[in-house]
Protein backbone atom coordinates (compact mmCIF):
# COMPACT_ATOMS: atom_id res chain seq x y z
CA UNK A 1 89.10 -7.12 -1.27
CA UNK A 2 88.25 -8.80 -3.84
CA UNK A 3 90.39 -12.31 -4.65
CA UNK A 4 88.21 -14.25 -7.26
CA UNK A 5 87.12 -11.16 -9.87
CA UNK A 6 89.29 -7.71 -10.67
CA UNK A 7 89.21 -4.32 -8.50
CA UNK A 8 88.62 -0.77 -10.59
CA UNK A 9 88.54 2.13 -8.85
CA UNK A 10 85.82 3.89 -9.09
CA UNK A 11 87.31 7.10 -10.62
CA UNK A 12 88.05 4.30 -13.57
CA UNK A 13 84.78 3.18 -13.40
CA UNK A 14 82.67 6.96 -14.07
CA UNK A 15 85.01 7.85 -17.45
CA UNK A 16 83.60 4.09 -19.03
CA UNK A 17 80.42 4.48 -21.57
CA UNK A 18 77.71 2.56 -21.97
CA UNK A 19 79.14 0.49 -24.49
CA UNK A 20 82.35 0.14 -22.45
CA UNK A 21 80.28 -1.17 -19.35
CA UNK A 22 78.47 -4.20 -21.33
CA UNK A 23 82.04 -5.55 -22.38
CA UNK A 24 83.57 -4.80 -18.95
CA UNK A 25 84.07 -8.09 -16.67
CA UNK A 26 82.45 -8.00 -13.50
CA UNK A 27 84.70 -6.42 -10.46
CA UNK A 28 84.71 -4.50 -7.38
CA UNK A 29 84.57 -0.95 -7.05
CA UNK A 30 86.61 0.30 -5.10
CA UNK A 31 87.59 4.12 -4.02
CA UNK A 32 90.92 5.11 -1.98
CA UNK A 33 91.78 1.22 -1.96
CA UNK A 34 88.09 0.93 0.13
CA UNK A 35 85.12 -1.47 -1.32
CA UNK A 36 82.17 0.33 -2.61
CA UNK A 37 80.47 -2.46 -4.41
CA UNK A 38 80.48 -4.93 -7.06
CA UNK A 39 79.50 -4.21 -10.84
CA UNK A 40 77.94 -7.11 -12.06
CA UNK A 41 77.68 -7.85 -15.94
CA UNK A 42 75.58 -10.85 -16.34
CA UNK A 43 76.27 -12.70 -19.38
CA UNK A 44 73.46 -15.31 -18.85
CA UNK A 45 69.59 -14.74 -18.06
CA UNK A 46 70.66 -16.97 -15.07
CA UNK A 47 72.86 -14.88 -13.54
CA UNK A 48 71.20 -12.18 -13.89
CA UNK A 49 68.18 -13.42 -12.42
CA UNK A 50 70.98 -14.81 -9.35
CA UNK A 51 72.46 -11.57 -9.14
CA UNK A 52 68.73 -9.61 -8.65
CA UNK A 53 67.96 -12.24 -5.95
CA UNK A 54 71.08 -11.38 -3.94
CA UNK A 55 70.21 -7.69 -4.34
CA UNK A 56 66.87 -7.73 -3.07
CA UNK A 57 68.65 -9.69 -0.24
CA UNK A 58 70.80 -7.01 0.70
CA UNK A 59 67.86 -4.21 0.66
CA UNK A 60 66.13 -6.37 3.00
CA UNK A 61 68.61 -5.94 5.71
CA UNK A 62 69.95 -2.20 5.00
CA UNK A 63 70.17 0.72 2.37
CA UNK A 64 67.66 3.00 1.31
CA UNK A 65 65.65 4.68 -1.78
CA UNK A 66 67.47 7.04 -4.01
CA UNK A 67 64.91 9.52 -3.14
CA UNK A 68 66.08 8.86 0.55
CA UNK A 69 69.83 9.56 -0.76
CA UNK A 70 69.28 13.00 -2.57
CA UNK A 71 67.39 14.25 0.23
CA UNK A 72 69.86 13.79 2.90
CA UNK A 73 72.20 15.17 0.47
CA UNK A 74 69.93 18.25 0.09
CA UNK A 75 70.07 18.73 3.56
CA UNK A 76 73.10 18.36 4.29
CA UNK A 77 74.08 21.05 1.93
CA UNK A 78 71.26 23.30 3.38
CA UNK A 79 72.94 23.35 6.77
C-alpha cells in the first residue's frame, strides 16, 4: 500500500461531495484493506497534465470503456 500519500477506504471516499473532493489530498483507495486506485487532486496545470499522461499509459496496456463495464454488468445480472 501506499507509503508516500494517505489510504481512504473507499466506503469513505463515496459519502465525500464535490466540494469535499477538490480539498481532499491525493490518496489511495482502498476497499477491505485491498488497492483500488489512486485519487489524484492536481493542484498545478503540471500535474495534472503528468497525471493524464500516466493514465493514458495504463489504458494502453489494460482496462476497458465504461460502456464495456455496464455491459458485462448487465449480463451478468441477466444470467
Amino acid at each position: 500500500m501506499a507509503t508516500l500519500i494517505p489510504e481512504i477506504s473507499i466506503s469513505d471516499f463515496k459519502k465525500l461531495k464535490v466540494h469535499q473532493l477538490k480539498r481532499l489530498l491525493s490518496c489511495e483507495i482502498t476497499s477491505d484493506g485491498e488497492y483500488l486506485f489512486t485519487f489524484i487532486n492536481p493542484q498545478s496545470e503540471f500535474i495534472k497534465a503528468q497525471a493524464e499522461y500516466r493514465a493514458q499509459l495504463s489504458n494502453s496496456v489494460g482496462g476497458e470503456p465504461l460502456e464495456e463495464v455496464l455491459k458485462q454488468r448487465v449480463n451478468h445480472t441477466q444470467l
